[in-house]
Protein backbone atom coordinates (compact mmCIF):
# COMPACT_ATOMS: atom_id res chain seq x y z
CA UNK A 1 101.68 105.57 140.75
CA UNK A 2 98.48 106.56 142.23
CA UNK A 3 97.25 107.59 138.29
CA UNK A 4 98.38 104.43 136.94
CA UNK A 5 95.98 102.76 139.31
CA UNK A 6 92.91 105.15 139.03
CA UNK A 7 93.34 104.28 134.94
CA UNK A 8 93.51 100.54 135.89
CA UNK A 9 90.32 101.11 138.10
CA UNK A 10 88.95 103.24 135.31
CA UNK A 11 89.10 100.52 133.10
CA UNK A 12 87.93 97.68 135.10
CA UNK A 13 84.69 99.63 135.64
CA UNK A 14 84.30 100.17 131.92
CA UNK A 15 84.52 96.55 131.43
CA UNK A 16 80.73 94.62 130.34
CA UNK A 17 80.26 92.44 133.06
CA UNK A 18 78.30 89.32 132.63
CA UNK A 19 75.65 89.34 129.68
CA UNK A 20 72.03 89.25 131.59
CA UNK A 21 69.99 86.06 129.86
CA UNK A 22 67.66 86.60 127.75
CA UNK A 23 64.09 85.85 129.36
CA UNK A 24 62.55 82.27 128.21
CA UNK A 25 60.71 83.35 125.28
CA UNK A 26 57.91 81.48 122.52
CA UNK A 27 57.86 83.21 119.38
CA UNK A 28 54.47 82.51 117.42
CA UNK A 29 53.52 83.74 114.31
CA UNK A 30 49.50 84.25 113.29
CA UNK A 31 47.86 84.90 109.93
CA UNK A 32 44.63 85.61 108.67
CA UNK A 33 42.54 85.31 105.68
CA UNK A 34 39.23 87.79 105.39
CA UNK A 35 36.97 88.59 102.31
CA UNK A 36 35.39 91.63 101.55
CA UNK A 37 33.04 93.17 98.67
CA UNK A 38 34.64 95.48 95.90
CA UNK A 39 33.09 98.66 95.63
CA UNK A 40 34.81 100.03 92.97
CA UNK A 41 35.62 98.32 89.36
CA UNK A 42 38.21 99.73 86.73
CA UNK A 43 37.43 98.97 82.98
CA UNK A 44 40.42 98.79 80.15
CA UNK A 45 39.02 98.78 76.71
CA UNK A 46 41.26 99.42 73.81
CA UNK A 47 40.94 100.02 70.00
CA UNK A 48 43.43 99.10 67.24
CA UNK A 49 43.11 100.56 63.90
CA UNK A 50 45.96 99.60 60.88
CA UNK A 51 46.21 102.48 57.98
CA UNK A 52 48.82 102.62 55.20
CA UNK A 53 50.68 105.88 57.31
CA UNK A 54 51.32 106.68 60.78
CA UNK A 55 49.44 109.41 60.81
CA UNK A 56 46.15 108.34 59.74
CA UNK A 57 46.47 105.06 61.86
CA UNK A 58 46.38 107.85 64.67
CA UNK A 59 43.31 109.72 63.26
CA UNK A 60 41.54 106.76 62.58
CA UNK A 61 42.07 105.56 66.50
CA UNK A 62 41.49 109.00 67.73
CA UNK A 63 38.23 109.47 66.26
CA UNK A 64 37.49 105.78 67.38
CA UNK A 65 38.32 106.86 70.98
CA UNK A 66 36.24 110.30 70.75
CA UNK A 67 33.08 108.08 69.81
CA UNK A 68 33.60 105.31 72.64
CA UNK A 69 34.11 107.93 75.17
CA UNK A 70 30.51 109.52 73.89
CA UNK A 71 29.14 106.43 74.58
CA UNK A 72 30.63 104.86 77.81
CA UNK A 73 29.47 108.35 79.68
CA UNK A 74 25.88 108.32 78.05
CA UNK A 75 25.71 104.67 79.81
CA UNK A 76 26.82 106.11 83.08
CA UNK A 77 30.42 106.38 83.27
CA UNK A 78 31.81 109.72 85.20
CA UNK A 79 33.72 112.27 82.32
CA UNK A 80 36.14 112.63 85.54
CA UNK A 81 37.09 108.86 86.05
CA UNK A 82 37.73 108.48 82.25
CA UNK A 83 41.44 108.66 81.45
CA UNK A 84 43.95 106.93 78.59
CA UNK A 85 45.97 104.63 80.11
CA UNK A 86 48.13 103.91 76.48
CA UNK A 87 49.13 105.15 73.37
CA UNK A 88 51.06 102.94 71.14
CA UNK A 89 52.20 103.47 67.41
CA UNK A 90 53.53 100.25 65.75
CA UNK A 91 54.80 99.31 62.49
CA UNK A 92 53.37 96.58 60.62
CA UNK A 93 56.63 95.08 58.36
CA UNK A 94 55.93 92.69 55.27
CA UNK A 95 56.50 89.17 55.68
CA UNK A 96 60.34 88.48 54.92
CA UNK A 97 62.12 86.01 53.28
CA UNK A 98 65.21 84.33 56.07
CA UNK A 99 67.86 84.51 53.28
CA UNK A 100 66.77 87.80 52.08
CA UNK A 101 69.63 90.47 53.26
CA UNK A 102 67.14 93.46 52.50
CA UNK A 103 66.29 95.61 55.44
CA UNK A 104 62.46 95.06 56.93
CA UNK A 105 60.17 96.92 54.97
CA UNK A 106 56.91 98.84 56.76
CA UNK A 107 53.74 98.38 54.35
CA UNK A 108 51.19 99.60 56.94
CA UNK A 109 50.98 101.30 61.07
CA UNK A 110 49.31 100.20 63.74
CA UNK A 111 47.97 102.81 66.44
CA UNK A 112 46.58 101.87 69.96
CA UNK A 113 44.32 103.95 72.45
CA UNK A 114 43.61 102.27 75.45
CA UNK A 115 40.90 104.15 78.13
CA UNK A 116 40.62 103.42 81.92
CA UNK A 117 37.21 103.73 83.54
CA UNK A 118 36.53 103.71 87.18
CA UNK A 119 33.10 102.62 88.12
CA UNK A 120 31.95 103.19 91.66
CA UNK A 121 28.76 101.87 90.70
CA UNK A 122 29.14 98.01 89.54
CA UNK A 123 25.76 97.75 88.11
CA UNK A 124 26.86 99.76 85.42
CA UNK A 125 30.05 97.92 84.40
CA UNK A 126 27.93 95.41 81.90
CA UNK A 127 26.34 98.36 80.20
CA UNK A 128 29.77 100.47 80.00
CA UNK A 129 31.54 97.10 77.94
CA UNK A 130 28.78 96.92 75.93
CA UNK A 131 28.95 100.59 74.78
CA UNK A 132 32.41 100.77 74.64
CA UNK A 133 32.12 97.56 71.99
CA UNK A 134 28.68 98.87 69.77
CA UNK A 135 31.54 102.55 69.75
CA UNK A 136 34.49 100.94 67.84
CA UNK A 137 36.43 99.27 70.86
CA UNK A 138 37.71 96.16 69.68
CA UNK A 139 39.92 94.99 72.62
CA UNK A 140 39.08 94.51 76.19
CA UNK A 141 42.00 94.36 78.86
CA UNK A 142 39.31 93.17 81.75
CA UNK A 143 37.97 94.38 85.01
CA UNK A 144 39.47 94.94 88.23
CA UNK A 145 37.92 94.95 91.44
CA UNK A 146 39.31 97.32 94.32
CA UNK A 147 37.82 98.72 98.07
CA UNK A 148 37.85 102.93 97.75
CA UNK A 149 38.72 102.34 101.10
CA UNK A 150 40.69 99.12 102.27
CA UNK A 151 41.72 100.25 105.76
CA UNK A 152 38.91 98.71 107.79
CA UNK A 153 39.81 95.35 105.98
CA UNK A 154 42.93 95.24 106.59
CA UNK A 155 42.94 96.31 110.43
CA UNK A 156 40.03 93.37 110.85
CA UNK A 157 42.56 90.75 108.90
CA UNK A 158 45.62 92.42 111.75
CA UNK A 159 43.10 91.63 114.54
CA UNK A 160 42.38 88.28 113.50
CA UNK A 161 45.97 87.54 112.98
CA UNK A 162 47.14 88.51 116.43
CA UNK A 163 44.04 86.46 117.72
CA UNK A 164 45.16 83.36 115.57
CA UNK A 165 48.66 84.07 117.49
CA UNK A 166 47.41 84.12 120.30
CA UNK A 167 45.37 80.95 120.56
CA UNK A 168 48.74 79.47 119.06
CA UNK A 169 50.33 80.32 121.72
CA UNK A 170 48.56 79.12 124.42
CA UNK A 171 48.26 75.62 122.74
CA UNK A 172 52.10 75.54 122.67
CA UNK A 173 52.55 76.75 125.68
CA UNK A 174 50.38 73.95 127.13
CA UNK A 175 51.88 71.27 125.54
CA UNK A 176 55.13 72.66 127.10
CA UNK A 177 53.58 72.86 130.49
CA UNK A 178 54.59 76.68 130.77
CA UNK A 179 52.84 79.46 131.27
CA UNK A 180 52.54 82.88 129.37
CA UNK A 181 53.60 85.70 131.36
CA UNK A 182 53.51 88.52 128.85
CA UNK A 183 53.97 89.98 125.59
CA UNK A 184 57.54 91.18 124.84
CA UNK A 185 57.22 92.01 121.18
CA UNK A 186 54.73 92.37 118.42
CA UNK A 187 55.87 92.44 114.75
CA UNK A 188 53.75 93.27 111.90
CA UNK A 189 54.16 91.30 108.82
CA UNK A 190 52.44 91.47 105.39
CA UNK A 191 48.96 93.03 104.84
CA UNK A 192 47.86 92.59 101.31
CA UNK A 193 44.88 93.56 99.43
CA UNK A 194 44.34 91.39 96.50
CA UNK A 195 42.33 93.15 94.24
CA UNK A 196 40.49 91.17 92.07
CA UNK A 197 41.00 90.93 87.93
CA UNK A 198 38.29 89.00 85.49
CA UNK A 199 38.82 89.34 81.93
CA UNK A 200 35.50 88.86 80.64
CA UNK A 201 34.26 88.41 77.19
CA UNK A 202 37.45 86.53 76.09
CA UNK A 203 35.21 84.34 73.18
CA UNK A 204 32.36 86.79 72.65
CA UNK A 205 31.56 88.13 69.68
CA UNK A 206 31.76 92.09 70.17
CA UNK A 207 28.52 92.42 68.23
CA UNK A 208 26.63 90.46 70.70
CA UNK A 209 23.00 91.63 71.95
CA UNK A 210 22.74 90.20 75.31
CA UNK A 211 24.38 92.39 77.75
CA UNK A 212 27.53 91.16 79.53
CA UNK A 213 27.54 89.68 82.69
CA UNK A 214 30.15 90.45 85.07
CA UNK A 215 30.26 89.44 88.97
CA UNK A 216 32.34 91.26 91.28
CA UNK A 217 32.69 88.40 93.36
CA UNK A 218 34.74 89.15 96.95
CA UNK A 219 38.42 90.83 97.64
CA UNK A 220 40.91 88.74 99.68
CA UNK A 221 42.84 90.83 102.50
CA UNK A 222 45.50 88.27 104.18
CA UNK A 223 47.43 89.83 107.13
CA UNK A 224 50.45 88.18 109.07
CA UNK A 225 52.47 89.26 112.80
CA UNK A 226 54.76 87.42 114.88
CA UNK A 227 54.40 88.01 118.93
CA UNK A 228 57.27 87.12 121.43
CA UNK A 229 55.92 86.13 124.41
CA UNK A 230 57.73 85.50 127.71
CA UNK A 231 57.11 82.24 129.49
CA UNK A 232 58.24 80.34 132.66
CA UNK A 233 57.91 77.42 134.27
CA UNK A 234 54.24 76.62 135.85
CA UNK A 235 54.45 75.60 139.71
C-alpha cells in the first residue's frame, strides 16, 4: 500500500505543471544597404582557334595563350595571379541535311584557353585588356570587382542593420504605447557581398588604339537581423 502511494506521489511530482507565458514580446527585423570601393579586379580573356584536327586546334591555342601571357605580365599583371580558368576541345560538325540518316560528320575542332587575372592594382586593368587583345585573345568574359578583405564591410552593414532595428522598434513600440524593456534575442540574417561584374568591350573592335576604359564603380554589402525585444505596458 504505502509503495503504491509513493509511485502515485512520484508521478504527480513528475507531472509539467502550468506552462509559464511567454513574456510580451515585438519582434523587428532591420536591414541595411552600404557601398564600398573594390580593390581588387579579376580579368577573363579567352582565345578560340578552329584547325582541321584536334590536335593542332590545341597547339594553335596554346601558343596563342603562351604569347598573351608574355604580354599581360609585361603590362603589369603578377606571373602569380595568372591562372587558366578553362580548357575546352569542341568539334565543329558540317551542316546536315534533316532527312539525311547519316551520322554527324566533324570537318574541323575547336580548342578554348581561357586565363584568369587578378589585379590588385585597377589602374592597370585597361592596359592588361588591351594586351591581352594586340596577343591573340579574341574573347573577353569581363571584369569582376571584389574587396581582398570584405569583413569591415560587412560588420559596418550588421551595425547599421541592428541600428535600423532598433529605431523600428521604438517607433512601434510608441505607437503601441509600450515600452521596451530589453533585448531577448538577436538573430543574424543574410550578409552578402555583391561583387561587381562589367563586361566591357562588348562592340569594340579588338584592334582598337584607344585604350579601354573600365570603372570600378562601388561594391554593395546588404546585411539583415531580427531582434526580439520584451515590452510591457507603460504606467
Amino acid at each position: 500500500m504505502h509503495a503504491i502511494l509513493f509511485a502515485a506521489l512520484l508521478m504527480l511530482a513528475q507531472q509539467p505543471g502550468p506552462a509559464t507565458p511567454a513574456p510580451p514580446a515585438l519582434v523587428v527585423t532591420g536591414s541595411a544597404r552600404i557601398l564600398a570601393t573594390p580593390d581588387e579586379a579579376t580579368v577573363r580573356l579567352g582565345m578560340v582557334r578552329q584547325a582541321a584536327t584536334a590536335q593542332a586546334a590545341q597547339e594553335l591555342t596554346s601558343a596563342a595563350a603562351q604569347e598573351i601571357l608574355g604580354a599581360i605580365q609585361k603590362a603589369g599583371a603578377p606571373a602569380n595571379q595568372i591562372q587558366t580558368a578553362r580548357l575546352v576541345l569542341s568539334p565543329v560538325y558540317a551542316p546536315r541535311n534533316p532527312d539525311s540518316r547519316d551520322a554527324p560528320r566533324i570537318v574541323a575542332y575547336n580548342a578554348t584557353n581561357t586565363v584568369s587575372v587578378r589585379l590588385t592594382n585597377l589602374s592597370i586593368i585597361g592596359p592588361v585588356i588591351d594586351a591581352g587583345l594586340k596577343a591573340g585573345a579574341n574573347q573577353i568574359e569581363g571584369v569582376g570587382f571584389g574587396l581582398r578583405n570584405d569583413l569591415p564591410s560587412r560588420q559596418q552593414a550588421l551595425k547599421e542593420a541592428v541600428e535600423e532595428a532598433r529605431s523600428k522598434a521604438q517607433v512601434m513600440a510608441d505607437a503601441a504605447h509600450v515600452g521596451i524593456i530589453e533585448v531577448l534575442e538577436v538573430s543574424e540574417g543574410t550578409v552578402s557581398v555583391a561583387d561587381r561584374f562589367e563586361a566591357p568591350l562588348a562592340g569594340r573592335a579588338f584592334a582598337a588604339a584607344a585604350e579601354t576604359p573600365v570603372s570600378p564603380g562601388q561594391i554593395e554589402v546588404r546585411a539583415t537581423v531580427t531582434i526580439r525585444y520584451r515590452i510591457a505596458p507603460k504606467p
